[in-house]
PDB file of N, CA and C in Angstrom:
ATOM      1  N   UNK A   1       0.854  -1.170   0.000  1.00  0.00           N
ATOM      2  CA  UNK A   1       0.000   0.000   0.000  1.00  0.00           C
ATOM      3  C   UNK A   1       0.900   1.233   0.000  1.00  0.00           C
ATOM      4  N   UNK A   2       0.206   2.194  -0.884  1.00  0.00           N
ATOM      5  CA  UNK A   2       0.815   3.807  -1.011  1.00  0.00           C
ATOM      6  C   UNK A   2       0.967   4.458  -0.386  1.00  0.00           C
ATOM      7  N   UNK A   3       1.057   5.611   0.333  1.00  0.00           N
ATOM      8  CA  UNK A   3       0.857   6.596   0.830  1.00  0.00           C
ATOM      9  C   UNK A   3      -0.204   7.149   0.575  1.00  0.00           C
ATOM     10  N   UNK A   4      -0.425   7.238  -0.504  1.00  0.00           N
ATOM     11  CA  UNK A   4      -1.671   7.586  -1.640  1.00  0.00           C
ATOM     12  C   UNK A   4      -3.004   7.019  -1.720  1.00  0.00           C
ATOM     13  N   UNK A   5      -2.848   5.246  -1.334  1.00  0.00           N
ATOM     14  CA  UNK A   5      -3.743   4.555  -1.595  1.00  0.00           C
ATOM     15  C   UNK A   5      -4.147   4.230  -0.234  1.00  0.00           C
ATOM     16  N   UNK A   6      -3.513   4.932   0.822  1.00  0.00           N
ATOM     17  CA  UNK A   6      -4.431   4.838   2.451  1.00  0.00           C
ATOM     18  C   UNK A   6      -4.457   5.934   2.354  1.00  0.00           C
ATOM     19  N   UNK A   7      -4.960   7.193   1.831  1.00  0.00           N
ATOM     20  CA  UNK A   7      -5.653   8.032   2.127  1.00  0.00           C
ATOM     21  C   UNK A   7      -6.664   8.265   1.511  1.00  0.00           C
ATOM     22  N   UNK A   8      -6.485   7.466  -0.071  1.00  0.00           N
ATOM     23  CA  UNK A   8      -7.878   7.253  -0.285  1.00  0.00           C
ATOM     24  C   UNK A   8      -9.263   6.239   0.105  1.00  0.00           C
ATOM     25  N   UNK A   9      -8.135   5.361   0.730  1.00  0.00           N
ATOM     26  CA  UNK A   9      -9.115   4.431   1.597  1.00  0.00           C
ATOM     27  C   UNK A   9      -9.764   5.163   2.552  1.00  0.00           C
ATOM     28  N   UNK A  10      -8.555   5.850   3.595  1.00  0.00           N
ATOM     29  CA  UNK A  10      -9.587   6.787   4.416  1.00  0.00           C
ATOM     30  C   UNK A  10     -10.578   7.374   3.928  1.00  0.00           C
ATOM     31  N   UNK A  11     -10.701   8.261   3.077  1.00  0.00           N
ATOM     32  CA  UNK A  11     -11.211   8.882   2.426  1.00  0.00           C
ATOM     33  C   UNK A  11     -12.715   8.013   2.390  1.00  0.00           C
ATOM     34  N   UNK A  12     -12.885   6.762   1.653  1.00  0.00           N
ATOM     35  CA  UNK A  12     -14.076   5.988   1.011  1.00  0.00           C
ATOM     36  C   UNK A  12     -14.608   5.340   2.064  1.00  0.00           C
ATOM     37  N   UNK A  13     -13.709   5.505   3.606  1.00  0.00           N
ATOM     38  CA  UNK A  13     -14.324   4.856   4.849  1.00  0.00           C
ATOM     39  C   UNK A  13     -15.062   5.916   5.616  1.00  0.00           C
ATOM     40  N   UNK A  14     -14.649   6.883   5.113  1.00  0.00           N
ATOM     41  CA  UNK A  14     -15.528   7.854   5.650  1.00  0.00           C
ATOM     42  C   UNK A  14     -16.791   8.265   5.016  1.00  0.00           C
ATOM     43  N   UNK A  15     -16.679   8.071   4.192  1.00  0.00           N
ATOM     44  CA  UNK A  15     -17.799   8.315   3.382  1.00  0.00           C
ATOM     45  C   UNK A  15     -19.054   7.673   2.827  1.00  0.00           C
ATOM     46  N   UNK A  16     -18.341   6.102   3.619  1.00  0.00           N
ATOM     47  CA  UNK A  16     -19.337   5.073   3.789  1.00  0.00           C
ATOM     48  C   UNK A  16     -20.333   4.810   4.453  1.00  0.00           C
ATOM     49  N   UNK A  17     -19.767   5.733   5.787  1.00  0.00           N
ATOM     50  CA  UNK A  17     -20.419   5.607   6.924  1.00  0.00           C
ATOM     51  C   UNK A  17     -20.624   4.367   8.040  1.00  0.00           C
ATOM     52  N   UNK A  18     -19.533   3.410   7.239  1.00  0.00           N
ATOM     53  CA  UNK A  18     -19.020   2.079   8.322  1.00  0.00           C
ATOM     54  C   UNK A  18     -18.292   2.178   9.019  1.00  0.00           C
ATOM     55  N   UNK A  19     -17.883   1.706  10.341  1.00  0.00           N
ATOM     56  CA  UNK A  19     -17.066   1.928  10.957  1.00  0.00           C
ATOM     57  C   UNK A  19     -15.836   1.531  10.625  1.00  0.00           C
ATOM     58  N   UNK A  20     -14.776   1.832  11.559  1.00  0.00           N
ATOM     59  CA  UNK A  20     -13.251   1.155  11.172  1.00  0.00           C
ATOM     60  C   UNK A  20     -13.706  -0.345  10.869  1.00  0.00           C
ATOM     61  N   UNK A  21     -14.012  -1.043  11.316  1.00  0.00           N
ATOM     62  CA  UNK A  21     -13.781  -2.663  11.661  1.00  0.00           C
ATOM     63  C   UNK A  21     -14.829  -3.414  10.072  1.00  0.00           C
ATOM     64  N   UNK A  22     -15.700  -2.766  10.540  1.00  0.00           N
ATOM     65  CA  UNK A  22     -16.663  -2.585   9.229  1.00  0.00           C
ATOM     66  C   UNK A  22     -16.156  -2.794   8.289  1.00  0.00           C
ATOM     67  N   UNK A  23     -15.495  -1.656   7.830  1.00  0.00           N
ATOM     68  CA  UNK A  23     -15.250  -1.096   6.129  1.00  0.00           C
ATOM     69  C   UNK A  23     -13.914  -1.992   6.007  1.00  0.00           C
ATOM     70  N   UNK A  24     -13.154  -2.093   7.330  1.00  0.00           N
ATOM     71  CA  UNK A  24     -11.991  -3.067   6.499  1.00  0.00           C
ATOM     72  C   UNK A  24     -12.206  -4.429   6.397  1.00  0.00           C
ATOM     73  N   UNK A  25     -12.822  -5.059   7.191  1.00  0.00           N
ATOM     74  CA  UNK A  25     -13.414  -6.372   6.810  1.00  0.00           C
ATOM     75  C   UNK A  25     -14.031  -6.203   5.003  1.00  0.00           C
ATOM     76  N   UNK A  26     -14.853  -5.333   4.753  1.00  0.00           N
ATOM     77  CA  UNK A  26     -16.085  -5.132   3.268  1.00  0.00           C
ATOM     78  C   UNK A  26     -14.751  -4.902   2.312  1.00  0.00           C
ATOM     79  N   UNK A  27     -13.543  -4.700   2.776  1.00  0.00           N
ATOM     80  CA  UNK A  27     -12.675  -4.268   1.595  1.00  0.00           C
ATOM     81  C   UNK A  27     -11.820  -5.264   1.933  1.00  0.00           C
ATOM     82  N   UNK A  28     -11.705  -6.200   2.815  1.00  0.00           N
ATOM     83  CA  UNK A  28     -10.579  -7.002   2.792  1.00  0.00           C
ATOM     84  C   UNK A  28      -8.884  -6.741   3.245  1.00  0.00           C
ATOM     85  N   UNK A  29      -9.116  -5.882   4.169  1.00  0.00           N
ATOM     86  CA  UNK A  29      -7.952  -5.456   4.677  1.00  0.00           C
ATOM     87  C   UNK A  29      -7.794  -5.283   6.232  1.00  0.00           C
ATOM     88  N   UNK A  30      -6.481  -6.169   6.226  1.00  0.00           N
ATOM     89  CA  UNK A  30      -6.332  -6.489   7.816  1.00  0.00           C
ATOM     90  C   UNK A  30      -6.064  -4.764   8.864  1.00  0.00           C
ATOM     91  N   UNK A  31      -6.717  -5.141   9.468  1.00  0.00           N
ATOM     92  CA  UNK A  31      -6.891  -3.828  11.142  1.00  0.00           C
ATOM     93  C   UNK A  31      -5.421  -3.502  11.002  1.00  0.00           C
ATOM     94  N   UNK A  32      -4.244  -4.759  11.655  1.00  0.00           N
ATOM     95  CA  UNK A  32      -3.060  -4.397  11.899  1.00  0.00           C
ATOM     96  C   UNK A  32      -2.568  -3.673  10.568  1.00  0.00           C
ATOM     97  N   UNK A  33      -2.711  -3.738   9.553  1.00  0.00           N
ATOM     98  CA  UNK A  33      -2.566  -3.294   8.207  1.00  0.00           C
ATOM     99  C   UNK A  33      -2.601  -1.753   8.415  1.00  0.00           C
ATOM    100  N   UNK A  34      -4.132  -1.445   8.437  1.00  0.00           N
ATOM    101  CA  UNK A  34      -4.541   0.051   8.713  1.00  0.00           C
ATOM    102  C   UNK A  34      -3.949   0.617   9.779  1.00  0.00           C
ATOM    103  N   UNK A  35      -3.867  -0.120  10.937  1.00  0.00           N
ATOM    104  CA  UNK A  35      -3.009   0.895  12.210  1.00  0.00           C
ATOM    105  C   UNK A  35      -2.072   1.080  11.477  1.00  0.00           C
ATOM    106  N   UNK A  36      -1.293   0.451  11.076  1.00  0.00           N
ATOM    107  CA  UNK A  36       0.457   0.689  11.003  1.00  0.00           C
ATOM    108  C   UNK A  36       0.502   1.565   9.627  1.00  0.00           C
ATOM    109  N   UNK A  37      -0.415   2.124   8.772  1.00  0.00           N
ATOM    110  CA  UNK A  37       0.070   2.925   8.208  1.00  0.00           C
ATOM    111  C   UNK A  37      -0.566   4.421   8.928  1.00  0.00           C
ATOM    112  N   UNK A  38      -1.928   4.319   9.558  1.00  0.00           N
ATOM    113  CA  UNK A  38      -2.263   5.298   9.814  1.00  0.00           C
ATOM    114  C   UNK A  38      -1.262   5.715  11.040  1.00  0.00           C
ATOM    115  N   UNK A  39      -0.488   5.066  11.995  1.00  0.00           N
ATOM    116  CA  UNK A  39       0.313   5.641  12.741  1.00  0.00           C
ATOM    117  C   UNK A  39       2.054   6.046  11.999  1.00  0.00           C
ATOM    118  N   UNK A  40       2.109   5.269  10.682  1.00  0.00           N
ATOM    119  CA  UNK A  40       3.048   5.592   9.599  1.00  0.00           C
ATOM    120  C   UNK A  40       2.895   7.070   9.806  1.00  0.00           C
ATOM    121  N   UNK A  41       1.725   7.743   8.813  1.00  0.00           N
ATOM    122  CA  UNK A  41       1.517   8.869   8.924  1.00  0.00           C
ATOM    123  C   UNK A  41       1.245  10.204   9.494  1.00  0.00           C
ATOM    124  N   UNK A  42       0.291   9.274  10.500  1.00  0.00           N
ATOM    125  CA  UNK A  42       0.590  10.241  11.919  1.00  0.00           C
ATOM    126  C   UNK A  42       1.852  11.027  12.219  1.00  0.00           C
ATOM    127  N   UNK A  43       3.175   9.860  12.386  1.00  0.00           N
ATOM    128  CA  UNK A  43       4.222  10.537  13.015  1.00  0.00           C
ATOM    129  C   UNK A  43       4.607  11.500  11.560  1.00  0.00           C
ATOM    130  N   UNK A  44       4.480  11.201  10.356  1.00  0.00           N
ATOM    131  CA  UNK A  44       4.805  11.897   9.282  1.00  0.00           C
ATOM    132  C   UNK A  44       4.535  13.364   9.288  1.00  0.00           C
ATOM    133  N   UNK A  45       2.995  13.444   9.399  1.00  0.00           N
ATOM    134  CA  UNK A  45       2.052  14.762   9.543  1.00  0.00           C
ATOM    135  C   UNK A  45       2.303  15.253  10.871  1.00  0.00           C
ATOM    136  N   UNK A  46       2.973  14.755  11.933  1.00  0.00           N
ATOM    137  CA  UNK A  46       3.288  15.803  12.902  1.00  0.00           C
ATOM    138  C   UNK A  46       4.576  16.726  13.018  1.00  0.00           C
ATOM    139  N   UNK A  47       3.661  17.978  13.473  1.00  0.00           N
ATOM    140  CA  UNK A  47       5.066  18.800  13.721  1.00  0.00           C
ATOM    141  C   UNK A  47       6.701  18.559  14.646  1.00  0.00           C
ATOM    142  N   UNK A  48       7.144  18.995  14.123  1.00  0.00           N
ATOM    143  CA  UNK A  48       8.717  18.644  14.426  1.00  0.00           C
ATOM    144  C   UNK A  48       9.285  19.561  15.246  1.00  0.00           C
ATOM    145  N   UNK A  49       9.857  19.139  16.173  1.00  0.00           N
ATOM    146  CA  UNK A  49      10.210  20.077  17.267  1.00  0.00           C
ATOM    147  C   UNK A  49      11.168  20.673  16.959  1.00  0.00           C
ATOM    148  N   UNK A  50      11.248  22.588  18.018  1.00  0.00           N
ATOM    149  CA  UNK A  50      11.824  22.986  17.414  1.00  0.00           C
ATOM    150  C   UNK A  50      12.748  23.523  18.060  1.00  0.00           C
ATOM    151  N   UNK A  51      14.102  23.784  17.512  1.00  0.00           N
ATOM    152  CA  UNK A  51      15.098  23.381  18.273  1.00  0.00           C
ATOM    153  C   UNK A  51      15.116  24.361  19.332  1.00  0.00           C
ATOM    154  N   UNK A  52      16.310  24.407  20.106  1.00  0.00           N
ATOM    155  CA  UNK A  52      16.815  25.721  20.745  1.00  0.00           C
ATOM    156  C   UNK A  52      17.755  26.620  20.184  1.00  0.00           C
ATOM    157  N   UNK A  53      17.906  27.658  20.363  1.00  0.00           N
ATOM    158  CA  UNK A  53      18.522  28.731  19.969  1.00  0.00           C
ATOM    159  C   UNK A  53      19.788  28.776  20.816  1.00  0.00           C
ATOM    160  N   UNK A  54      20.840  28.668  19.673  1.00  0.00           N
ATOM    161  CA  UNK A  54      22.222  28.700  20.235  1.00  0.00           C
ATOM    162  C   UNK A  54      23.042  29.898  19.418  1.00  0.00           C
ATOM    163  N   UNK A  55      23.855  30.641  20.221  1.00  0.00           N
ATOM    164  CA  UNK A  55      24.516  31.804  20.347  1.00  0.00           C
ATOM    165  C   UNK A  55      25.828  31.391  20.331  1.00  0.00           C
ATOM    166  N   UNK A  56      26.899  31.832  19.951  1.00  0.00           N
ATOM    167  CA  UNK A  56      28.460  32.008  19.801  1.00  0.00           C
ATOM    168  C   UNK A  56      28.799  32.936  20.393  1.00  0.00           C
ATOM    169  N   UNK A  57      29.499  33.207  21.484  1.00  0.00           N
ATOM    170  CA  UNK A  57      30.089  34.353  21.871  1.00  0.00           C
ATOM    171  C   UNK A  57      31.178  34.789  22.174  1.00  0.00           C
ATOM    172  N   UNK A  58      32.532  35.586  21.500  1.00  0.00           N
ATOM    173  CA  UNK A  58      33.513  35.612  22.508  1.00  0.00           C
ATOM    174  C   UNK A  58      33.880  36.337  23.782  1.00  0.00           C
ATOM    175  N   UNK A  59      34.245  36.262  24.943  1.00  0.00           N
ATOM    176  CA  UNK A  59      34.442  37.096  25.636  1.00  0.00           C
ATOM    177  C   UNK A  59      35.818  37.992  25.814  1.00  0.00           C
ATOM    178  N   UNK A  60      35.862  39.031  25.899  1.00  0.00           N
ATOM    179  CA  UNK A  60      37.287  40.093  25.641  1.00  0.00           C
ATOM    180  C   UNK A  60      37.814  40.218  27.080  1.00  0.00           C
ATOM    181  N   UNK A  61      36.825  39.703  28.108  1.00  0.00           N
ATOM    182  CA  UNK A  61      37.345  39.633  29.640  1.00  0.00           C
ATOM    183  C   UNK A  61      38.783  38.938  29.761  1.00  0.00           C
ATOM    184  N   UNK A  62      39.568  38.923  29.926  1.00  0.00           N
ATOM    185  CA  UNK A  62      41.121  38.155  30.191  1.00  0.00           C
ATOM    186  C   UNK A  62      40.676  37.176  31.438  1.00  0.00           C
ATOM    187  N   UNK A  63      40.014  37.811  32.617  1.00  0.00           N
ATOM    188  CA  UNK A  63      39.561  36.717  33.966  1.00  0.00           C
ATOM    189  C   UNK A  63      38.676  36.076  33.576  1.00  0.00           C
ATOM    190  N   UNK A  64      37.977  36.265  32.812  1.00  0.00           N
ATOM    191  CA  UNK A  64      36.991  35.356  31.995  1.00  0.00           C
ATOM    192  C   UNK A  64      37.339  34.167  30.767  1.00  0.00           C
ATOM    193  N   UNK A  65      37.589  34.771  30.429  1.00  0.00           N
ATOM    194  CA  UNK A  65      38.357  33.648  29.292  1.00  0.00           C
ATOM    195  C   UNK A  65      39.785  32.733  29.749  1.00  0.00           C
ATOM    196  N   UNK A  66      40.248  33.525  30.921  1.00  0.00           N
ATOM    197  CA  UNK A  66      41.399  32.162  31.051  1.00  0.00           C
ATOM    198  C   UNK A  66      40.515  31.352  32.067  1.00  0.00           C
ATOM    199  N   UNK A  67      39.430  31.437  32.059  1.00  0.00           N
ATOM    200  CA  UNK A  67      38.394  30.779  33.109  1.00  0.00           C
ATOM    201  C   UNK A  67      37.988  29.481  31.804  1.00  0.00           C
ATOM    202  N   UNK A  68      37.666  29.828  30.812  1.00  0.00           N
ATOM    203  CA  UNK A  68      36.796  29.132  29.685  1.00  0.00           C
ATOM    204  C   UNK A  68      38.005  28.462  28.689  1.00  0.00           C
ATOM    205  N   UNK A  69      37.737  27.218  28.654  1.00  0.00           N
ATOM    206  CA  UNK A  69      38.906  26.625  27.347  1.00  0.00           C
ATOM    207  C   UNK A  69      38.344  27.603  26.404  1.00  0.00           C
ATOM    208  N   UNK A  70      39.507  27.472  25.430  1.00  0.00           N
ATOM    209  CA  UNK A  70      39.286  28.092  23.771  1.00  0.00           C
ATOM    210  C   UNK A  70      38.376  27.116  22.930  1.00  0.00           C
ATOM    211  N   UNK A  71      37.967  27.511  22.051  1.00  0.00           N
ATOM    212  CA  UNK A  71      37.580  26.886  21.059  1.00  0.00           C
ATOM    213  C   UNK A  71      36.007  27.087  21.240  1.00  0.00           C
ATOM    214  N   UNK A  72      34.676  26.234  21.205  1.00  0.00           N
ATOM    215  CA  UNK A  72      33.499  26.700  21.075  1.00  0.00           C
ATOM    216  C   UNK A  72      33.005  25.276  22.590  1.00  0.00           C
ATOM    217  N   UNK A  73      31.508  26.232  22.953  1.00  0.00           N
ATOM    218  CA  UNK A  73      30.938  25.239  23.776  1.00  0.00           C
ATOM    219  C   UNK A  73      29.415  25.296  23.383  1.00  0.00           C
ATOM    220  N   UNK A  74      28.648  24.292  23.625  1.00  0.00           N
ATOM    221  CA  UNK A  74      27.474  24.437  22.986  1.00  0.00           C
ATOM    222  C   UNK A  74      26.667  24.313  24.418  1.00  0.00           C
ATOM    223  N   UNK A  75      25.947  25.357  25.040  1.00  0.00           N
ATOM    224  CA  UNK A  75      25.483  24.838  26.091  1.00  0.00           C
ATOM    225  C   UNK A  75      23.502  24.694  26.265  1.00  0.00           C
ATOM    226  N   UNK A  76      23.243  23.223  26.453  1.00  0.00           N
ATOM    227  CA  UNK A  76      21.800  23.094  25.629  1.00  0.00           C
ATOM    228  C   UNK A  76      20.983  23.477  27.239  1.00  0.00           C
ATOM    229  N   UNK A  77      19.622  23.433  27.015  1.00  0.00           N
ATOM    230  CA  UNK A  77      18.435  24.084  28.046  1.00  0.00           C
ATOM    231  C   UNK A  77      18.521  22.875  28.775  1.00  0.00           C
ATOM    232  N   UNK A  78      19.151  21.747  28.968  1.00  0.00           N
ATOM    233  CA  UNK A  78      18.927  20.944  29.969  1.00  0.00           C
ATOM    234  C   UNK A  78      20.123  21.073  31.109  1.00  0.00           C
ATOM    235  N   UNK A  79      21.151  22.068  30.373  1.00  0.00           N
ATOM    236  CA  UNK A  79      22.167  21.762  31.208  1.00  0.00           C
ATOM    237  C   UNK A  79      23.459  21.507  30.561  1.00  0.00           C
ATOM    238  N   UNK A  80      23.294  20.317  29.645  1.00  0.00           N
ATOM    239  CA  UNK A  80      24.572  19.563  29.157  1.00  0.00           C
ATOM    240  C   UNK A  80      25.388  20.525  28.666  1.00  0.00           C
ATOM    241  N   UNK A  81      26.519  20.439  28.455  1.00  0.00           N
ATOM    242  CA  UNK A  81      27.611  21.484  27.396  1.00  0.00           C
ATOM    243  C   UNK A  81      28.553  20.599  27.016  1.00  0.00           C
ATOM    244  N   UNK A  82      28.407  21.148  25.809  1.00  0.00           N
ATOM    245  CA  UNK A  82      29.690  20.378  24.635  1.00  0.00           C
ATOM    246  C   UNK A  82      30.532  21.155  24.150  1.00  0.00           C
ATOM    247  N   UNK A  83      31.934  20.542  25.021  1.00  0.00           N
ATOM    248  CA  UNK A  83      32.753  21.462  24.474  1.00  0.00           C
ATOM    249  C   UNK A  83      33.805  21.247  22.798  1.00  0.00           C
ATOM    250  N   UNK A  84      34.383  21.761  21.892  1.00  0.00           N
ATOM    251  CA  UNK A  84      34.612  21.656  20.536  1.00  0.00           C
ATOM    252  C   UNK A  84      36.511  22.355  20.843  1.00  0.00           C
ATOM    253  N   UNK A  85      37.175  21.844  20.851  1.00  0.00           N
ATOM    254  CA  UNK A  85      38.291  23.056  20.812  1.00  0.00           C
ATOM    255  C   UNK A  85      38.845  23.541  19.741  1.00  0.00           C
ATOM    256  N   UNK A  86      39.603  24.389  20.392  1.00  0.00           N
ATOM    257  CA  UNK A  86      39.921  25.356  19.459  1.00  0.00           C
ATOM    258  C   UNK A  86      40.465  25.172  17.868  1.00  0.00           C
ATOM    259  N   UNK A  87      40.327  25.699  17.046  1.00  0.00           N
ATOM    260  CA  UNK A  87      40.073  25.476  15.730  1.00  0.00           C
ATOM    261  C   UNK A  87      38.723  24.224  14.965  1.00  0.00           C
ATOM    262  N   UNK A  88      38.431  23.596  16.026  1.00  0.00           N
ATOM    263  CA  UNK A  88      36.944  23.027  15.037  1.00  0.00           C
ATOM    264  C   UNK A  88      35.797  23.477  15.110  1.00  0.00           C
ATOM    265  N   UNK A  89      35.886  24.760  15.202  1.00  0.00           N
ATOM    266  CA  UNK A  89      34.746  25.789  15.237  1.00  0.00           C
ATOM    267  C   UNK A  89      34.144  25.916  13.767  1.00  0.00           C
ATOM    268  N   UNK A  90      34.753  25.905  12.879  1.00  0.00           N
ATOM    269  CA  UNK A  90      34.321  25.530  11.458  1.00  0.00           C
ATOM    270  C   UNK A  90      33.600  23.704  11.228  1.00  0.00           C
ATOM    271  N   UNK A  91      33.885  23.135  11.805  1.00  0.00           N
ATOM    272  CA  UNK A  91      33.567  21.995  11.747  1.00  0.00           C
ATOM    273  C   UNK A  91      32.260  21.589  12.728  1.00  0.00           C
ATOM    274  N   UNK A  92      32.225  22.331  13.582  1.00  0.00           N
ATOM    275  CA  UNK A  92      31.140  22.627  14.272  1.00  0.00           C
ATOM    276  C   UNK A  92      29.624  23.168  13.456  1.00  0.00           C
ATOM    277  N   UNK A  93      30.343  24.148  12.697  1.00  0.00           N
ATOM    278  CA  UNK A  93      28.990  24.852  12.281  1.00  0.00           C
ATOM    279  C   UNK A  93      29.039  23.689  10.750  1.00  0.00           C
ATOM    280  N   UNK A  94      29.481  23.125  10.428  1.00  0.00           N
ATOM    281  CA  UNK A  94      29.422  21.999   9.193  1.00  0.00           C
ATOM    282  C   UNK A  94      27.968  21.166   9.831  1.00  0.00           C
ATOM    283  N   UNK A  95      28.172  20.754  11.362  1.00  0.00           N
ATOM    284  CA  UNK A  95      27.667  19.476  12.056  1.00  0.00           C
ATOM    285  C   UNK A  95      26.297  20.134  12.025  1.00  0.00           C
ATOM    286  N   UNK A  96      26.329  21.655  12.657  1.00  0.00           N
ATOM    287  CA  UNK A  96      24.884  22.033  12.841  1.00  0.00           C
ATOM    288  C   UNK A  96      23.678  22.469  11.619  1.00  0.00           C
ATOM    289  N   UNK A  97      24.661  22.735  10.607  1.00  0.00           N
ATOM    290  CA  UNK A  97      24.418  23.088   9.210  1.00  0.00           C
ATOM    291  C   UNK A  97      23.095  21.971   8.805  1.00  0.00           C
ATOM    292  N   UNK A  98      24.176  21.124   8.702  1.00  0.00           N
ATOM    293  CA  UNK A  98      23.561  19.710   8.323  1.00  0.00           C
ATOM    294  C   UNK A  98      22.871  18.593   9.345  1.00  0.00           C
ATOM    295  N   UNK A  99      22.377  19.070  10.971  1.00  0.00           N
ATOM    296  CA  UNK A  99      21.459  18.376  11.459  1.00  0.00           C
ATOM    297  C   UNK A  99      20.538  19.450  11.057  1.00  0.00           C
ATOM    298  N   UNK A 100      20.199  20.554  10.889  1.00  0.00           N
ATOM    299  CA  UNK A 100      18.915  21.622  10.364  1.00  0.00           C
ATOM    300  C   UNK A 100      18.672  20.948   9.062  1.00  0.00           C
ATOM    301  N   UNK A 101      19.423  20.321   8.243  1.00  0.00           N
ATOM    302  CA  UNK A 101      18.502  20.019   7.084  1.00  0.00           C
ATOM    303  C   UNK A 101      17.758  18.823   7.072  1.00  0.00           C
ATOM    304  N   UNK A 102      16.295  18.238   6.273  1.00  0.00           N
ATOM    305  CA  UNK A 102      15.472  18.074   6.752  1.00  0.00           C
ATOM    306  C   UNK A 102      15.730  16.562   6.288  1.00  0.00           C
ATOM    307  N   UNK A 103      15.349  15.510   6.817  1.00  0.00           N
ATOM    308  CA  UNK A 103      15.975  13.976   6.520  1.00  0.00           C
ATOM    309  C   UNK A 103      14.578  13.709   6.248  1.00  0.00           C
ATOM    310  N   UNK A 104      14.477  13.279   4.665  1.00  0.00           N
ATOM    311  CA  UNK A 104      13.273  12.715   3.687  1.00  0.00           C
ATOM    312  C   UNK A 104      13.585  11.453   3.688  1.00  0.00           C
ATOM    313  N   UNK A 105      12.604  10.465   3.637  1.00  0.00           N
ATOM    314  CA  UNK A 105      12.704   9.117   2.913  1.00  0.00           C
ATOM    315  C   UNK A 105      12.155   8.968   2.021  1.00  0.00           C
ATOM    316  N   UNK A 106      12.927   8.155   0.944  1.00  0.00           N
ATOM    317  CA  UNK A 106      12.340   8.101   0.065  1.00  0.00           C
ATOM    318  C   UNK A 106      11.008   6.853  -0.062  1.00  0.00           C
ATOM    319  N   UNK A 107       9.736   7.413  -0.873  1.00  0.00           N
ATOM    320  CA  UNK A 107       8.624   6.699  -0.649  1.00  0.00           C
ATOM    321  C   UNK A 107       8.825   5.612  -1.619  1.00  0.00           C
TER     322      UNK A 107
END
């Protein structure tokens, strides 16, 4: 089955006015069948969380910065921090570049 061809099923089960159990028995298609694509799609059609907002900053403080290794730290809303040293700060923004872009499967 399609992507295509369970939504037009949905589609003709609704419009039948049979219930779930109903209409897939009259069409010949197993329950476990229909869950597993309609929860296929579910997770498909839901929104995607969105990230947190991360900042780069250097500091020009001298007591401050010999406080902080060099190089970059990523520090997330739970707490954790990841630190990157110095010079893979380019390689850093490669990593974040490319978890923002959007991972398709192909149908």
């Amino acid at each position: 089955m399609t992507k295509e061809e369970f939504k037009d099923l949905q589609l003709d089960m609704q419009q039948s006015g049979m219930s779930v159990t109903k209409y897939l028995q009259h069409v010949g298609i197993n329950y476990n069948t229909y869950n597993y694509w309609r929860k296929k799609l579910k997770e498909n059609d839901s929104p995607k969380p969105e990230l947190a907002p991360i900042s780069f900053t250097q500091h020009a403080d001298p007591v401050f910065s010999s406080a902080v290794p060099s190089g970059a730290t990523l520090l997330f809303p739970n707490g954790l921090r990841a630190h990157f040293g110095s010079g893979t700060e380019g390689v850093l923004l490669e990593l974040l570049n490319k978890s923002l872009s959007p991972h398709v499967l192909p149908e």
